[in-house]
Protein backbone atom coordinates (compact mmCIF):
# COMPACT_ATOMS: atom_id res chain seq x y z
CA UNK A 1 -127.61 78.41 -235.36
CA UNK A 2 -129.86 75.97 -237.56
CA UNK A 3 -129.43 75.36 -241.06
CA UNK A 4 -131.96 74.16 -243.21
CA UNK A 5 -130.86 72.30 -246.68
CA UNK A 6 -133.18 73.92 -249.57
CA UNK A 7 -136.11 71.64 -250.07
CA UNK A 8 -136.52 70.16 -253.80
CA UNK A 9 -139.55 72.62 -253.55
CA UNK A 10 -137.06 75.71 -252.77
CA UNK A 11 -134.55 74.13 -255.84
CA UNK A 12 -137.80 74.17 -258.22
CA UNK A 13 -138.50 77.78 -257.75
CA UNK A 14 -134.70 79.16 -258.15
CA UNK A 15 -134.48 77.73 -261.56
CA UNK A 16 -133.86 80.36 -264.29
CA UNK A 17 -137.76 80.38 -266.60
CA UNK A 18 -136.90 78.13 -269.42
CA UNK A 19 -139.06 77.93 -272.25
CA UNK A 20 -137.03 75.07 -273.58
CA UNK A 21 -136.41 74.69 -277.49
CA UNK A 22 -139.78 73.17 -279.46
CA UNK A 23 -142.04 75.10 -281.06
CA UNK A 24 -145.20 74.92 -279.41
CA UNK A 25 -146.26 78.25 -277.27
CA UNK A 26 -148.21 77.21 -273.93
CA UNK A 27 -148.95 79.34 -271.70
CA UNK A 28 -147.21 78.18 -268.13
CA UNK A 29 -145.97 80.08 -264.92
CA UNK A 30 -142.57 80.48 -263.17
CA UNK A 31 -141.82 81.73 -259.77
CA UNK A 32 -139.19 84.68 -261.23
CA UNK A 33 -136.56 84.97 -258.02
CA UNK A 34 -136.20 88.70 -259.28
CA UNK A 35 -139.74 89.69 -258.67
CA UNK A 36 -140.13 87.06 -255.75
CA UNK A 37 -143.71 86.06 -257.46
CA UNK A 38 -145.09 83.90 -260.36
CA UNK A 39 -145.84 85.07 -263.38
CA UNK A 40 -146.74 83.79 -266.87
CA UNK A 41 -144.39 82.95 -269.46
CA UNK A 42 -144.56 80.65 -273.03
CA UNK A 43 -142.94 77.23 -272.91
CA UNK A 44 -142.30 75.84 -275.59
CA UNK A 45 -143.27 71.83 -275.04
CA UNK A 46 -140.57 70.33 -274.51
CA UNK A 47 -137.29 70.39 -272.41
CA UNK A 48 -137.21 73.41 -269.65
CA UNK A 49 -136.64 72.89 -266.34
CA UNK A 50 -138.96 71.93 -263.07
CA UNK A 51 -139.69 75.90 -262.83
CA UNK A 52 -142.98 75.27 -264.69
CA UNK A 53 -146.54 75.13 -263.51
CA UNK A 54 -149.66 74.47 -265.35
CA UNK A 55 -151.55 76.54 -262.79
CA UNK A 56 -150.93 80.09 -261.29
CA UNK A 57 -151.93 78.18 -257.47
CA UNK A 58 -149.79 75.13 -257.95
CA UNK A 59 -146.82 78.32 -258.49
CA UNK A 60 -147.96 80.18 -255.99
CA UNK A 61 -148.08 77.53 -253.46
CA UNK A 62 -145.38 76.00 -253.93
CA UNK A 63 -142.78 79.25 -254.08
CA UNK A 64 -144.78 81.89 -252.57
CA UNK A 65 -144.16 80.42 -249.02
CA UNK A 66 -140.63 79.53 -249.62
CA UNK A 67 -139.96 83.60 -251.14
């Protein structure tokens, strides 16, 4: 049996979506582990966590493969 150690790209995408704690509302996307697929969510500018993407392909690419 072969086991593979998650890749930093795996880590990213099981990270809870964080909108971290400023005030700002931009509109990013998170690969949601529930739903096994990226969706949108606000974030908030600053703090969060590497489950953010500017793009729905950089999410999708990323995660998708890795689902």
């Amino acid at each position: 049996m072969i086991t593979v150690a998650p890749t930093k790209a795996t880590a990213r995408c099981t990270l809870p979506v964080n909108a971290g704690g400023c005030s700002e509302k931009l509109t990013k996307y998170a690969f949601v582990m529930a739903n096994r697929k990226c969706e949108t969510f606000l974030y908030s500018g600053c703090g969060g966590n590497g489950n953010r993407f500017d793009t729905l392909k950089d999410c999708t690419d990323l995660c998708t493969a890795e689902a």
